[in-house]
N, C-alpha and C. Protein backbone atom coordinates (compact mmCIF):
# COMPACT_ATOMS: atom_id res chain seq x y z
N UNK A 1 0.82 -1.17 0.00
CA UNK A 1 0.00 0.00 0.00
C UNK A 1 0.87 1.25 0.00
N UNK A 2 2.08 1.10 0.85
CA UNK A 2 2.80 2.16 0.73
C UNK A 2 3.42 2.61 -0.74
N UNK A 3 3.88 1.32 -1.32
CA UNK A 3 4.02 1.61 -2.38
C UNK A 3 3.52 2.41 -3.25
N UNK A 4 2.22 1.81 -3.36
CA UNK A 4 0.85 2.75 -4.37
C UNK A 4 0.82 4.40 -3.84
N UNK A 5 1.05 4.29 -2.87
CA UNK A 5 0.90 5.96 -2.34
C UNK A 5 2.25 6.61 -3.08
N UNK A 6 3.24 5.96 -3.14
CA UNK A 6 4.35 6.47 -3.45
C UNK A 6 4.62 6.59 -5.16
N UNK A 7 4.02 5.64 -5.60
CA UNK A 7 3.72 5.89 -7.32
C UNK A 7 2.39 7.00 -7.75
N UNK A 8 1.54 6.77 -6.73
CA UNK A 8 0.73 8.00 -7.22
C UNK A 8 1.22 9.44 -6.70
N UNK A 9 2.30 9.37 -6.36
CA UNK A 9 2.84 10.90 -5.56
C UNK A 9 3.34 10.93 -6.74
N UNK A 10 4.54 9.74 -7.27
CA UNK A 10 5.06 10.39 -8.45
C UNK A 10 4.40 10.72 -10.10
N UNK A 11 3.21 9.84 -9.92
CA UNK A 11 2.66 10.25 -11.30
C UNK A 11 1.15 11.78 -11.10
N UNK A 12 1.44 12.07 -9.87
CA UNK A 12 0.82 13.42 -9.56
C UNK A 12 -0.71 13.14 -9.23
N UNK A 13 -1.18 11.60 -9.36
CA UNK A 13 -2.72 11.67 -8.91
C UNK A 13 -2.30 11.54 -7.40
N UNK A 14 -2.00 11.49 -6.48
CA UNK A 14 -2.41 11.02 -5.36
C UNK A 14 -3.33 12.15 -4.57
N UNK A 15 -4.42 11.19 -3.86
CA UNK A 15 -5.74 11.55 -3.12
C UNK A 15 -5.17 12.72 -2.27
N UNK A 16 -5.86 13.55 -1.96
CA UNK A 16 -5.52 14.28 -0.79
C UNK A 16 -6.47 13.75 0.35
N UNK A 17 -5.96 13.64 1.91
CA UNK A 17 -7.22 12.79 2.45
C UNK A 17 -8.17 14.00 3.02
N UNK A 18 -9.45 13.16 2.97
CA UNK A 18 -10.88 14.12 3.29
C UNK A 18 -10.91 14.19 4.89
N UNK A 19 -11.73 14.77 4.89
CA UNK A 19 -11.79 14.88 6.21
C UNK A 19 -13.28 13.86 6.47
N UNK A 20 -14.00 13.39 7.62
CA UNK A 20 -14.95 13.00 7.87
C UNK A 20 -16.07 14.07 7.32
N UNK A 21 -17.59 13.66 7.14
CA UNK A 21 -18.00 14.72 6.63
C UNK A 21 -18.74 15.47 8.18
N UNK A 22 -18.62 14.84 9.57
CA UNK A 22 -19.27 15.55 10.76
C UNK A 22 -17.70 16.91 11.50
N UNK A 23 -16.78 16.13 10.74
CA UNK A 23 -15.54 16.72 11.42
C UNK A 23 -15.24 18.09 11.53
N UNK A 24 -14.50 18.81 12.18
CA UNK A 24 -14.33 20.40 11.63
C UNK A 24 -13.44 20.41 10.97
N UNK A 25 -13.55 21.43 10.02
CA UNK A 25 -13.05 21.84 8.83
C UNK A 25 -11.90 23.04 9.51
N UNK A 26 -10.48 22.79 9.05
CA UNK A 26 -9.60 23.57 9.09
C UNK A 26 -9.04 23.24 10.56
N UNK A 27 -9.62 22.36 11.96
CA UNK A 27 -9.29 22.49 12.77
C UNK A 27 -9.84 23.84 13.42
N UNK A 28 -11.42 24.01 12.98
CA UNK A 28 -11.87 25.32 14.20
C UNK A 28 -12.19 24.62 15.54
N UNK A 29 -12.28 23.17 15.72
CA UNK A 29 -12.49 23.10 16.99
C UNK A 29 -14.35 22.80 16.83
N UNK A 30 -14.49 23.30 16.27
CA UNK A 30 -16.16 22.13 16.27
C UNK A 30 -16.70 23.91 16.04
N UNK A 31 -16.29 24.81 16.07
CA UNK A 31 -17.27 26.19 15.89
C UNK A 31 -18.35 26.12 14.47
N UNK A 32 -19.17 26.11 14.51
CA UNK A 32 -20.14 25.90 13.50
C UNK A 32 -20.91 27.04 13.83
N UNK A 33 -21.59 27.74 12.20
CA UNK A 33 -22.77 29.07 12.49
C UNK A 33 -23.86 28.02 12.88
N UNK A 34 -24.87 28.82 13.60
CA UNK A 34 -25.94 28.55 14.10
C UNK A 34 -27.10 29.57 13.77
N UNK A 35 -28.11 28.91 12.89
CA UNK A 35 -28.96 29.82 12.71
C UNK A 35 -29.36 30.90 13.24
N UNK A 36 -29.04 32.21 12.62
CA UNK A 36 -29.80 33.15 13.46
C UNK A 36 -28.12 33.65 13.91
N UNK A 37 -27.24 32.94 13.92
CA UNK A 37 -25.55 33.34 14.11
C UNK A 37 -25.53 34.88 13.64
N UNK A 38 -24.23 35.20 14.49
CA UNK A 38 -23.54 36.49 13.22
C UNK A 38 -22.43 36.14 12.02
N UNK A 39 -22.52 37.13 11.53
CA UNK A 39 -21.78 36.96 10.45
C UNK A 39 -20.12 36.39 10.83
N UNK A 40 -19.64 36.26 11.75
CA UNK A 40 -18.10 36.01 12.03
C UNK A 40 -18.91 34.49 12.13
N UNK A 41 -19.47 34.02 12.92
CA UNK A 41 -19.63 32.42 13.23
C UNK A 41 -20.04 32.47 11.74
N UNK A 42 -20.79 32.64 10.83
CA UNK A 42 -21.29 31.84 9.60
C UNK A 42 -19.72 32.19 9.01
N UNK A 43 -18.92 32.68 8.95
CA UNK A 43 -17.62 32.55 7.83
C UNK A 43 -17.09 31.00 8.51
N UNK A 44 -17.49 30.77 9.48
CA UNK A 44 -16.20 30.05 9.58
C UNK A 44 -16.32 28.71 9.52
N UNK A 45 -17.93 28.36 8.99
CA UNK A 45 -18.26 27.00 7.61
C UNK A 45 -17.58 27.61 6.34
N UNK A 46 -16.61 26.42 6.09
CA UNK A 46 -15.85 26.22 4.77
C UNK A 46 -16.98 25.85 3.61
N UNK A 47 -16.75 26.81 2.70
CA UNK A 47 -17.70 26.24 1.69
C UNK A 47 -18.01 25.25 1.30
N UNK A 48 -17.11 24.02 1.12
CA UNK A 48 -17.08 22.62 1.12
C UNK A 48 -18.56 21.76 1.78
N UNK A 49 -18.14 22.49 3.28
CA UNK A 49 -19.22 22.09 4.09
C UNK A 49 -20.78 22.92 4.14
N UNK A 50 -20.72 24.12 3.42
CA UNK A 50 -21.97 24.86 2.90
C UNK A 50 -22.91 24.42 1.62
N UNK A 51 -21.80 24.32 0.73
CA UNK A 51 -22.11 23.42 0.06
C UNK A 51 -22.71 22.08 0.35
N UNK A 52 -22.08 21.43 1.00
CA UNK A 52 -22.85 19.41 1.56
C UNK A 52 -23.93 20.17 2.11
N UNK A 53 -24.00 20.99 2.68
CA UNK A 53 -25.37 21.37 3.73
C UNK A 53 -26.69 20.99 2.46
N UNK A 54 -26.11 22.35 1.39
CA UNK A 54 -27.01 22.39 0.42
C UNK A 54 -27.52 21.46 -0.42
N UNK A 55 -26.68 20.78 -0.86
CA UNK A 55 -26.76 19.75 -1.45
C UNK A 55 -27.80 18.61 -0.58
N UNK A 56 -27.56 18.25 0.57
CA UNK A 56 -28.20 17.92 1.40
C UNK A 56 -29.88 18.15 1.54
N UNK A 57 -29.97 19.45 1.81
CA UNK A 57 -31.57 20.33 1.53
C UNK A 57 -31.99 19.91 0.16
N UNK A 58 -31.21 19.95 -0.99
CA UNK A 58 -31.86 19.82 -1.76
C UNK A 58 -31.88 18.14 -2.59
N UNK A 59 -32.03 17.66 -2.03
CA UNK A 59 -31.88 15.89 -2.17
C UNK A 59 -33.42 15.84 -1.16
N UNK A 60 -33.23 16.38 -0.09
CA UNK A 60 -34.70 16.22 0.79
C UNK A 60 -36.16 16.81 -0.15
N UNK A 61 -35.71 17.91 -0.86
CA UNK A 61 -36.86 18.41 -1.18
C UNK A 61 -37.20 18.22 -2.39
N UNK A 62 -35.75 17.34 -3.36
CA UNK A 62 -36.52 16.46 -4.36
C UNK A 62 -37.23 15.29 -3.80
N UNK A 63 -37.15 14.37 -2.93
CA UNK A 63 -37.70 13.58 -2.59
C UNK A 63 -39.39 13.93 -1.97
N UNK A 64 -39.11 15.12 -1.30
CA UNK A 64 -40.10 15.24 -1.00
C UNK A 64 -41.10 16.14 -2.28
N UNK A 65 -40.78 16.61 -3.49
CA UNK A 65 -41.30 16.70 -4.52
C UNK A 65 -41.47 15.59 -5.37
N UNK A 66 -40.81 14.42 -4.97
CA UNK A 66 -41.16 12.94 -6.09
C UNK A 66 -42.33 12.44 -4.81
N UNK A 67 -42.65 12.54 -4.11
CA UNK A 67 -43.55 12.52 -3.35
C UNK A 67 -45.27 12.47 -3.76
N UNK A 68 -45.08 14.22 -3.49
CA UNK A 68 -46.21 14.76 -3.98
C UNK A 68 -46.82 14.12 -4.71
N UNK A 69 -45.45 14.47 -6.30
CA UNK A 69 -45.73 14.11 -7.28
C UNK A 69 -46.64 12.91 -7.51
N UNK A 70 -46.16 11.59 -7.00
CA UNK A 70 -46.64 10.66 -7.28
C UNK A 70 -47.90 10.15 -6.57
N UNK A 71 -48.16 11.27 -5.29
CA UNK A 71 -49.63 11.02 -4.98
C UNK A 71 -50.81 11.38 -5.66
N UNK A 72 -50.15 13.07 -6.33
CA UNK A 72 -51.04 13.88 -7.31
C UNK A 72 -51.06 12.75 -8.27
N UNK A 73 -50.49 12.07 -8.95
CA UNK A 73 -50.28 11.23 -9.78
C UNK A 73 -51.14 10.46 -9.27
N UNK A 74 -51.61 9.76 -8.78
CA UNK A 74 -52.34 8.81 -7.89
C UNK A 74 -53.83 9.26 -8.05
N UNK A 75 -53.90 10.32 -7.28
CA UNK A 75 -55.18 11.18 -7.30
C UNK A 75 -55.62 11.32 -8.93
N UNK A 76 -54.81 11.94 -9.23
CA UNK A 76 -55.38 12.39 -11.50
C UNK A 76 -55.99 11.09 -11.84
N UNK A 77 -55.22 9.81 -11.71
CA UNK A 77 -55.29 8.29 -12.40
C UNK A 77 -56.34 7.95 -11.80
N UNK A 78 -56.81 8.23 -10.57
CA UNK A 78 -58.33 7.62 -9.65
C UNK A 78 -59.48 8.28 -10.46
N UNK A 79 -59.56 9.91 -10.59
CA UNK A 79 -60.37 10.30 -11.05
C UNK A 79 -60.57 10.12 -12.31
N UNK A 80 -59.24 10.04 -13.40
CA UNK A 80 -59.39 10.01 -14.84
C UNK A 80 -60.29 8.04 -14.91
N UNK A 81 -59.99 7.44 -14.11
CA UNK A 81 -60.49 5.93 -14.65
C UNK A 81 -62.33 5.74 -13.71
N UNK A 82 -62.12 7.19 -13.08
CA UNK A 82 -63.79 7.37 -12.31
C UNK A 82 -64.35 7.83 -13.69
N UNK A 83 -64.17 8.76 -14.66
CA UNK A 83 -64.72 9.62 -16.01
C UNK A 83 -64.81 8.43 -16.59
N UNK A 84 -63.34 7.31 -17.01
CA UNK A 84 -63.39 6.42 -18.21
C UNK A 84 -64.28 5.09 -17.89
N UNK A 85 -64.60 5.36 -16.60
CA UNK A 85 -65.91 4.42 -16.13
C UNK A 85 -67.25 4.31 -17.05
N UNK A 86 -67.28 5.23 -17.21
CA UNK A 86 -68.91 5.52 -17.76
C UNK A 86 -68.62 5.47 -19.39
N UNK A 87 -67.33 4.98 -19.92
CA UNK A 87 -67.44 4.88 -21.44
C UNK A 87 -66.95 3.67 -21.51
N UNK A 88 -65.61 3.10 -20.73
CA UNK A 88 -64.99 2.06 -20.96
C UNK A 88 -65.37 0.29 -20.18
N UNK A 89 -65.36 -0.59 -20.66
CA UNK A 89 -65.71 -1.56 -19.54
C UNK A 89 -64.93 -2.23 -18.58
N UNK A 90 -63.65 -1.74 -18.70
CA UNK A 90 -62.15 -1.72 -17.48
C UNK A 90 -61.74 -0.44 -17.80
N UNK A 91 -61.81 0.16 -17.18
CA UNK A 91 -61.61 2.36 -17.14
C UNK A 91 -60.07 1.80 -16.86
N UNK A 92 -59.23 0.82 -16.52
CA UNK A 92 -57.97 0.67 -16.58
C UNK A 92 -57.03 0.37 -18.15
N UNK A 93 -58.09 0.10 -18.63
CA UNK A 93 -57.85 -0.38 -20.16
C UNK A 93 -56.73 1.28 -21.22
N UNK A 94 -57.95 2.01 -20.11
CA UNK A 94 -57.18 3.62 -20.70
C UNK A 94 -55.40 3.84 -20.53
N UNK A 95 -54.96 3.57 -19.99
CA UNK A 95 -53.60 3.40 -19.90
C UNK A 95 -52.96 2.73 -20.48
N UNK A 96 -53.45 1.95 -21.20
CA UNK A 96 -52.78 0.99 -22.43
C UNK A 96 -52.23 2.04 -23.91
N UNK A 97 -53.04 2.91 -23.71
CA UNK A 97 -53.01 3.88 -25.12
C UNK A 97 -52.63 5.07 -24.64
N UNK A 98 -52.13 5.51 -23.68
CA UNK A 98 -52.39 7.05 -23.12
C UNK A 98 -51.39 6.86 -21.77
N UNK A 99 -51.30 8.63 -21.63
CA UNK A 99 -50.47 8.44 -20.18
C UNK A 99 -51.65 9.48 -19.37
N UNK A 100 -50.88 9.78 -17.99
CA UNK A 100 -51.41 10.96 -17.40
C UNK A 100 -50.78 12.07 -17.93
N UNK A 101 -49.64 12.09 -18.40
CA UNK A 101 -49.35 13.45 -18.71
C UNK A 101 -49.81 13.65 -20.04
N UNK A 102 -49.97 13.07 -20.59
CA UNK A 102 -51.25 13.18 -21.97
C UNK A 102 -52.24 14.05 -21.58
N UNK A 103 -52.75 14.16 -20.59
CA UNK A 103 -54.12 14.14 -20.15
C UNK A 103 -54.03 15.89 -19.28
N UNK A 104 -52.84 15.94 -19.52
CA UNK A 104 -52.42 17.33 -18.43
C UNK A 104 -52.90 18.77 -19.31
N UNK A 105 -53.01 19.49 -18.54
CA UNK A 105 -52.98 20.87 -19.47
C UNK A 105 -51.44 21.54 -19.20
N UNK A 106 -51.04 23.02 -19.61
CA UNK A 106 -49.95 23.42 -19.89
C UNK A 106 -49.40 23.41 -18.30
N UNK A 107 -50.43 24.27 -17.72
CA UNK A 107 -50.19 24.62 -15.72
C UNK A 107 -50.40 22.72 -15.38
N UNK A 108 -50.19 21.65 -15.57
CA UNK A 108 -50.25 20.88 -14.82
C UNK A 108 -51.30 20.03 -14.43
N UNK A 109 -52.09 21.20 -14.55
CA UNK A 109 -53.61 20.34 -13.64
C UNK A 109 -54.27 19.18 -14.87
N UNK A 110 -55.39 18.37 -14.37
CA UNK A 110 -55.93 17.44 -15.21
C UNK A 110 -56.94 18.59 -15.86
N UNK A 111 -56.80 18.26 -17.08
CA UNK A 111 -58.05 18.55 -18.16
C UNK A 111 -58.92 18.02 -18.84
N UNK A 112 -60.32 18.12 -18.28
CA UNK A 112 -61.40 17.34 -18.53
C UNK A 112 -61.44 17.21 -20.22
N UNK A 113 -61.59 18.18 -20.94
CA UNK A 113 -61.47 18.68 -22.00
C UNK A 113 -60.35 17.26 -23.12
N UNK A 114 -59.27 16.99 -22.47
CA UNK A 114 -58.11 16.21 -22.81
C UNK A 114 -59.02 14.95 -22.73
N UNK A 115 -59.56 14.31 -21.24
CA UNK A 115 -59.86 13.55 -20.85
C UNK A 115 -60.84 12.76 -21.91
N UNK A 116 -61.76 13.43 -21.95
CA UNK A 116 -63.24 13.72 -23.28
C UNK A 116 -62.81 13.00 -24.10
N UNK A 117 -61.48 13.66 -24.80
CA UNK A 117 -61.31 13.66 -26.28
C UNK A 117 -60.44 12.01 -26.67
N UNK A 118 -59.70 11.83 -25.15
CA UNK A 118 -59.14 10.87 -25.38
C UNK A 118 -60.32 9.75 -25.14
N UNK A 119 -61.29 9.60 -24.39
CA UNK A 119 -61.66 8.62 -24.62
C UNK A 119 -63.06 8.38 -25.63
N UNK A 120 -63.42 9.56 -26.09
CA UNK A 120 -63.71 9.17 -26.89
C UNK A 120 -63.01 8.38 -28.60
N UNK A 121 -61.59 8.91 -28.65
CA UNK A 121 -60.82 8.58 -29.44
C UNK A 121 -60.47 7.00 -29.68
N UNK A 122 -60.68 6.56 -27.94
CA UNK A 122 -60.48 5.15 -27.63
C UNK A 122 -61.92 4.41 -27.58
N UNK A 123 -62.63 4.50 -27.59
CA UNK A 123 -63.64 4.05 -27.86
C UNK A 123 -63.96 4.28 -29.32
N UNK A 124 -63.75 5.47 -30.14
CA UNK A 124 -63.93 4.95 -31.94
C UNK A 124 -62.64 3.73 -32.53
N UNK A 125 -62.00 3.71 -32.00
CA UNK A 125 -60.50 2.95 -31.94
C UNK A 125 -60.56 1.53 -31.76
N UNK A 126 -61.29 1.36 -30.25
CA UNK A 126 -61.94 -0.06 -29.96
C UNK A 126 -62.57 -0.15 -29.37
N UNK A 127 -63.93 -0.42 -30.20
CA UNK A 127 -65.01 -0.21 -30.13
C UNK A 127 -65.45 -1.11 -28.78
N UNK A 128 -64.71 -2.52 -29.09
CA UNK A 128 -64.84 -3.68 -28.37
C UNK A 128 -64.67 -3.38 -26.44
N UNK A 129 -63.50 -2.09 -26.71
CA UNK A 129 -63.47 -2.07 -24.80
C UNK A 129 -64.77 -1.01 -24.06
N UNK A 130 -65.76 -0.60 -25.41
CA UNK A 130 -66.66 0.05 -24.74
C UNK A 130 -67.42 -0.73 -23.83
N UNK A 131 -68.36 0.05 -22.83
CA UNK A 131 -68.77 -0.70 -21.57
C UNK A 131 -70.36 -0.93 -22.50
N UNK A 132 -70.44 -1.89 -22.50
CA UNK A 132 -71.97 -2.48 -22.89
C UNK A 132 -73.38 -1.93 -22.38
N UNK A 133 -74.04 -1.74 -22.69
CA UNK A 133 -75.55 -1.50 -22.39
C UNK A 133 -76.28 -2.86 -21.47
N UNK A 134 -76.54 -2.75 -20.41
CA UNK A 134 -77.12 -4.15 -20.15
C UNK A 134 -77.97 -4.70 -20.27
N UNK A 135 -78.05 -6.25 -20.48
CA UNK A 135 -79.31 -7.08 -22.00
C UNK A 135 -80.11 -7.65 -20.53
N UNK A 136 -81.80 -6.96 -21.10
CA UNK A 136 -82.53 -7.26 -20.24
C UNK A 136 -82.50 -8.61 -19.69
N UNK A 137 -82.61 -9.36 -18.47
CA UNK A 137 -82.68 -10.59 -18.25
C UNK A 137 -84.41 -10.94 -18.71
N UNK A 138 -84.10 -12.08 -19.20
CA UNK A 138 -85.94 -12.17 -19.45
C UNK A 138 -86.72 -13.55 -18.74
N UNK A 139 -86.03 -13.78 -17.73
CA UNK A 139 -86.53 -14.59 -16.73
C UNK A 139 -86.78 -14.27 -15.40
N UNK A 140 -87.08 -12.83 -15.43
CA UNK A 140 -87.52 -11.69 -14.25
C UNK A 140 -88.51 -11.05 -14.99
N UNK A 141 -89.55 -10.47 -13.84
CA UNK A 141 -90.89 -10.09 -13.86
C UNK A 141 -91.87 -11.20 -13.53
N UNK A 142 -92.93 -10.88 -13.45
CA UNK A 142 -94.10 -11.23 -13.21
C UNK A 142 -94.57 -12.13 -14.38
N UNK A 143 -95.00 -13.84 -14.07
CA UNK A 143 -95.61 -14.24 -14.81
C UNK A 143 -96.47 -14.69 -15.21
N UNK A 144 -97.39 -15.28 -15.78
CA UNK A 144 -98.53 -15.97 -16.17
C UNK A 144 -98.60 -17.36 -16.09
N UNK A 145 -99.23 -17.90 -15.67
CA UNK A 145 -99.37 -19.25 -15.25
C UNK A 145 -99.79 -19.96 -16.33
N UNK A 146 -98.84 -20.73 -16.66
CA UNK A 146 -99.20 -22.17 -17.84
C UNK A 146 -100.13 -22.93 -17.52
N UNK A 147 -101.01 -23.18 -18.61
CA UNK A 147 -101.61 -23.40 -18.81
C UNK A 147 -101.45 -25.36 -18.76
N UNK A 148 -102.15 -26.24 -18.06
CA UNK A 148 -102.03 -27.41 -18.15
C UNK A 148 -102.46 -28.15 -19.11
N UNK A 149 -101.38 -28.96 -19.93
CA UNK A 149 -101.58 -29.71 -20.78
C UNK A 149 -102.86 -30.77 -20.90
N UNK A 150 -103.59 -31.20 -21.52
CA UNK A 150 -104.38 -32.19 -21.57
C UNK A 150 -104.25 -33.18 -21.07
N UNK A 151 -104.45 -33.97 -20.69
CA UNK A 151 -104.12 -35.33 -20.70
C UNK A 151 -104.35 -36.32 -21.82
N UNK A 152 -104.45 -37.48 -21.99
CA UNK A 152 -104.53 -38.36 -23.27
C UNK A 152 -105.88 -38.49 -23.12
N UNK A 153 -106.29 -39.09 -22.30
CA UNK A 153 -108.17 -39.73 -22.11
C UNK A 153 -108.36 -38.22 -22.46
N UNK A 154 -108.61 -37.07 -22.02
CA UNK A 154 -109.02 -35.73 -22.55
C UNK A 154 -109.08 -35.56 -23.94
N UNK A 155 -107.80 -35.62 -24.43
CA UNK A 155 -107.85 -35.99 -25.83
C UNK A 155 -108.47 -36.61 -26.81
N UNK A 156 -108.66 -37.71 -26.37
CA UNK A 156 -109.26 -39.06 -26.78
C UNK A 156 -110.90 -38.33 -26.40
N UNK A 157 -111.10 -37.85 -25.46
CA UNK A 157 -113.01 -37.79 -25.41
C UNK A 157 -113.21 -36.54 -26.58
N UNK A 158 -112.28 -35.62 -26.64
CA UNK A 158 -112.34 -34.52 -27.17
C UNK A 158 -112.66 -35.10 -28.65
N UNK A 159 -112.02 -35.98 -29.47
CA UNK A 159 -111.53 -36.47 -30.62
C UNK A 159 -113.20 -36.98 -30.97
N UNK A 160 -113.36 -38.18 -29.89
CA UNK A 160 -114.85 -38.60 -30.32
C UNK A 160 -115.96 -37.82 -30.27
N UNK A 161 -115.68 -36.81 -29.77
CA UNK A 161 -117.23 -35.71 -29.91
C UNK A 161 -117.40 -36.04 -28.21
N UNK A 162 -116.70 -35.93 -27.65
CA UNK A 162 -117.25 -35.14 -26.06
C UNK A 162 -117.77 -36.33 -25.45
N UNK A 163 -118.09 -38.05 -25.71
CA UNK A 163 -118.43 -38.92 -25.09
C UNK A 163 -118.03 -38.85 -23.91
């Protein structure tokens, strides 16, 4: 290992070592600004470490923007397959052909207008995933009582003239 340290000294890469990233910087002794600090305590975070801060904040608040995102996302897809209910016969079927951001207007929000057009588009398209009309059952309602068959001797008296 010593070696390697000693060939990368001579071919000019060698590492400089880091410091821990909780450690103090420069040897202040742990002095860190504290919100609301004066200006002498905030100089004496090394940019290095202003920087990680930031970087830091902003890793939290993409996450917490892929968040949102994907609940709003959640929410649009509930309501858009509540609309494609009433045309389609799996309102999930709509996502086969389409996205949500299809469906977006310029500001973001869902547009009914979009919504409309796409499914009606998917329904002239295939025809087959439209939701059906439902076929009366015809062994419900109220019925009329059948009428009892003859019997044979009935028959037979009927045939001879009523004997």
């Amino acid at each position: 290992m010593a070696e390697e340290a000693h060939e990368q000294e001579a071919a000019g890469t060698a590492q400089e070592p880091r410091e821990p990233a909780g450690a103090p910087v420069g040897g202040t002794g742990g002095t860190e600004a504290t919100e609301g600090g004066t200006g002498a305590q905030e100089g004496a975070l090394s940019p290095n470490r202003e920087a990680a801060k930031r970087r830091r904040q902003l890793r939290e608040v993409e996450a917490e923007r892929d968040t949102l995102r994907s609940r709003l996302d959640s929410y649009d897809r509930a309501e858009v397959e509540r609309l494609a209910a009433d045309h389609l016969a799996d309102p999930g079927d709509l996502w086969l052909s389409t996205s949500i951001a299809d469906l977006r207007s310029d500001d973001g929000a869902l547009d009914a207008e979009k919504v409309t057009a796409e499914l009606d588009k998917i329904t002239t398209e295939r025809p087959h995933w439209r939701k059906q009309s439902p076929r009366p059952e015809v062994h419900q309602g109220a019925r009329r009582e059948v009428p009892e068959a003859p019997s044979f001797g009935q028959t037979v008296k009927r045939a001879l003239g009523g004997r």
